[in-house]
C-alpha atoms as a PDB file:
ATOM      1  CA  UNK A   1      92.889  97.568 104.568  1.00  0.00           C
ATOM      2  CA  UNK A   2      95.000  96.434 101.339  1.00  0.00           C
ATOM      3  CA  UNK A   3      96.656  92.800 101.566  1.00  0.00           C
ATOM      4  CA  UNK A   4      98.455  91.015  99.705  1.00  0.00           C
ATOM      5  CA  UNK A   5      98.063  86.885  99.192  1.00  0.00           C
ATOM      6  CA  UNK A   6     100.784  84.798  97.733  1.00  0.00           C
ATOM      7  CA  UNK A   7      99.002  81.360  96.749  1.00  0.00           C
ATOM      8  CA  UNK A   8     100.622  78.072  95.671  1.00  0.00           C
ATOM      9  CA  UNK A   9      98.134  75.168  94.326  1.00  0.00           C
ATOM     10  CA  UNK A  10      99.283  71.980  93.812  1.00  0.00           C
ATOM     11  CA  UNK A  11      97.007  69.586  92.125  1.00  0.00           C
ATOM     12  CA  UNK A  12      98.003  66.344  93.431  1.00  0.00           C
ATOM     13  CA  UNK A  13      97.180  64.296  89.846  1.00  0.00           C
ATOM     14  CA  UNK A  14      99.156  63.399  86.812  1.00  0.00           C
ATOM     15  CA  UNK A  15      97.774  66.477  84.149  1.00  0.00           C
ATOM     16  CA  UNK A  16      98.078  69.514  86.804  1.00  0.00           C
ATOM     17  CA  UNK A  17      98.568  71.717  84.425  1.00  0.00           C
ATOM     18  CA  UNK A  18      94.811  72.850  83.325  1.00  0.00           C
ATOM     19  CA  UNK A  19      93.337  72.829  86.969  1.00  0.00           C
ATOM     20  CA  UNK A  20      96.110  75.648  87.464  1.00  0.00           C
ATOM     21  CA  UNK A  21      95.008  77.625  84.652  1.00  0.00           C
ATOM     22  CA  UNK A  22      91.340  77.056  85.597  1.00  0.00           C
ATOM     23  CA  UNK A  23      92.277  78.503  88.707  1.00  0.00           C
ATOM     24  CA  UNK A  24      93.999  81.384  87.788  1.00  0.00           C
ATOM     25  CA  UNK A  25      91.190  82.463  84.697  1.00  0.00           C
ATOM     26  CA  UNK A  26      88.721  82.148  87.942  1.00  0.00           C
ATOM     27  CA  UNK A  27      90.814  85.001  89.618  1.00  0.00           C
ATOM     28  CA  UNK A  28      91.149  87.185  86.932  1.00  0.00           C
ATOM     29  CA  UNK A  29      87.956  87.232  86.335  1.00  0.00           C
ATOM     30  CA  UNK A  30      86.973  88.986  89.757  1.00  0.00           C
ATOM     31  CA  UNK A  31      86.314  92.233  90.184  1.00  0.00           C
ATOM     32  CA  UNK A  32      88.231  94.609  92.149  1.00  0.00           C
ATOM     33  CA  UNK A  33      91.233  92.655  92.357  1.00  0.00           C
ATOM     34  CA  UNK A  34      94.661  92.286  90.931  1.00  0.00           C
ATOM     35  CA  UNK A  35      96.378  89.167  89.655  1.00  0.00           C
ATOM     36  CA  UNK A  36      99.873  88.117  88.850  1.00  0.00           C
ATOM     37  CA  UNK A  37     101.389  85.072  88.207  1.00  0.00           C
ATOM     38  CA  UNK A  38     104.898  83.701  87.989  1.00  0.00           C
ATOM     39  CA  UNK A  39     106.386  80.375  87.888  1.00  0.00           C
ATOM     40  CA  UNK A  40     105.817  79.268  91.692  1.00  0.00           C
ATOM     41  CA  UNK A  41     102.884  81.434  92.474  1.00  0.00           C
ATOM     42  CA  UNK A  42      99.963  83.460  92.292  1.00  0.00           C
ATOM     43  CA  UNK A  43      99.784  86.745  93.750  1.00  0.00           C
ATOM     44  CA  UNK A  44      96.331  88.509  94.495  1.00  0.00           C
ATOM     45  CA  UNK A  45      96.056  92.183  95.706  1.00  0.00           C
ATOM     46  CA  UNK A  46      93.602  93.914  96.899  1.00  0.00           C
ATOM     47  CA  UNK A  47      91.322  94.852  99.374  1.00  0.00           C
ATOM     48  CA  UNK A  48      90.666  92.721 102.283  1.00  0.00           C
ATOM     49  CA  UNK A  49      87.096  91.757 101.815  1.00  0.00           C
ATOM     50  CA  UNK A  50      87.408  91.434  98.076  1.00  0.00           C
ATOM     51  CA  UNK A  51      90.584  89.255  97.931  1.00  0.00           C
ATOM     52  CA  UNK A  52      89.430  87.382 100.154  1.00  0.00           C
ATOM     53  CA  UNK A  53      86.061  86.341  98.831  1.00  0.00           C
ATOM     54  CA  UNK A  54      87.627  85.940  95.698  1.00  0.00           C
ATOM     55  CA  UNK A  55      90.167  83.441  96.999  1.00  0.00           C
ATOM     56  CA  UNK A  56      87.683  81.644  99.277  1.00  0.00           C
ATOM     57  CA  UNK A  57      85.274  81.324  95.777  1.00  0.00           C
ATOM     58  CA  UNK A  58      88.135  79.982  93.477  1.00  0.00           C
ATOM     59  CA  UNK A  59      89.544  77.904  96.130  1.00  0.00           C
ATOM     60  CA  UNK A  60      85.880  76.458  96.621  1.00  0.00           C
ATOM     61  CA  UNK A  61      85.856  75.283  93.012  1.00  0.00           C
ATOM     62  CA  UNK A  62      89.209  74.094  92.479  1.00  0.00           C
ATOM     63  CA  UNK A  63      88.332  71.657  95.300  1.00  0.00           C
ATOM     64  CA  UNK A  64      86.027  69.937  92.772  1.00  0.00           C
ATOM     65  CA  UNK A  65      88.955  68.519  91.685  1.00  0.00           C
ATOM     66  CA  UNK A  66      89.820  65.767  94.469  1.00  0.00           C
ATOM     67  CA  UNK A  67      93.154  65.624  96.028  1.00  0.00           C
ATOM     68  CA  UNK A  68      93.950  69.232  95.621  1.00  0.00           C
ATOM     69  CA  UNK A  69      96.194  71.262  97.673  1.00  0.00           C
ATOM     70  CA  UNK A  70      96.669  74.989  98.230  1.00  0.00           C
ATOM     71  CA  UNK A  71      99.169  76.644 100.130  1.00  0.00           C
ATOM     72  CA  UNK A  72      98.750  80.666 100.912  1.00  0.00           C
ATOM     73  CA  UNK A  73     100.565  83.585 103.006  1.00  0.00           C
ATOM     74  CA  UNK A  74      98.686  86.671 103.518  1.00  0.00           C
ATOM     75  CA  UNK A  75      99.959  89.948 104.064  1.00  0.00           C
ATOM     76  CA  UNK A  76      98.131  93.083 105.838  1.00  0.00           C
ATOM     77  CA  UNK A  77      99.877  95.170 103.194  1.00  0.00           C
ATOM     78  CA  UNK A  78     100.000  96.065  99.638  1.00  0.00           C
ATOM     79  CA  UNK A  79     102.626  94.419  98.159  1.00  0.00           C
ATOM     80  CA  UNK A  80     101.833  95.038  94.827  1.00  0.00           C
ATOM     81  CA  UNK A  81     104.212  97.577  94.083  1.00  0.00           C
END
């Protein structure tokens, strides 16, 4: 089943802006996904079992950095196009 997952990340620190581009290198660097970005969000397509273990592993890391916050809405349908 394809889904779609619309993610918002909000690191809750004065210099946000690298731990959001950590994050989003992370994604795109998983395999059998896609990635797009805009100014509010991230969107990840994909398969169910790979989007989601990608976004569970990236997630996982970004919470290295304390105080973070993530906020997501997943779709059972490809939204990509």
């Amino acid at each position: 089943m394809k889904i779609s997952i619309d993610i918002s990340y909000y690191p809750l620190n004065q210099s946000f802006r690298e731990p959001i581009k950590a994050f989003i290198a992370d994604l795109q660097s998983k395999e059998n996904i896609s990635v797009r970005t805009n100014s509010m969000s991230t969107q990840v397509f994909g398969e169910f079992d790979d989007a989601m273990k990608a976004v569970n592993e990236c997630i996982k890391n970004a919470f290295e950095l304390p105080e973070s916050q993530f906020v997501l809405k997943v779709i059972n349908m490809d939204r990509e196009k």
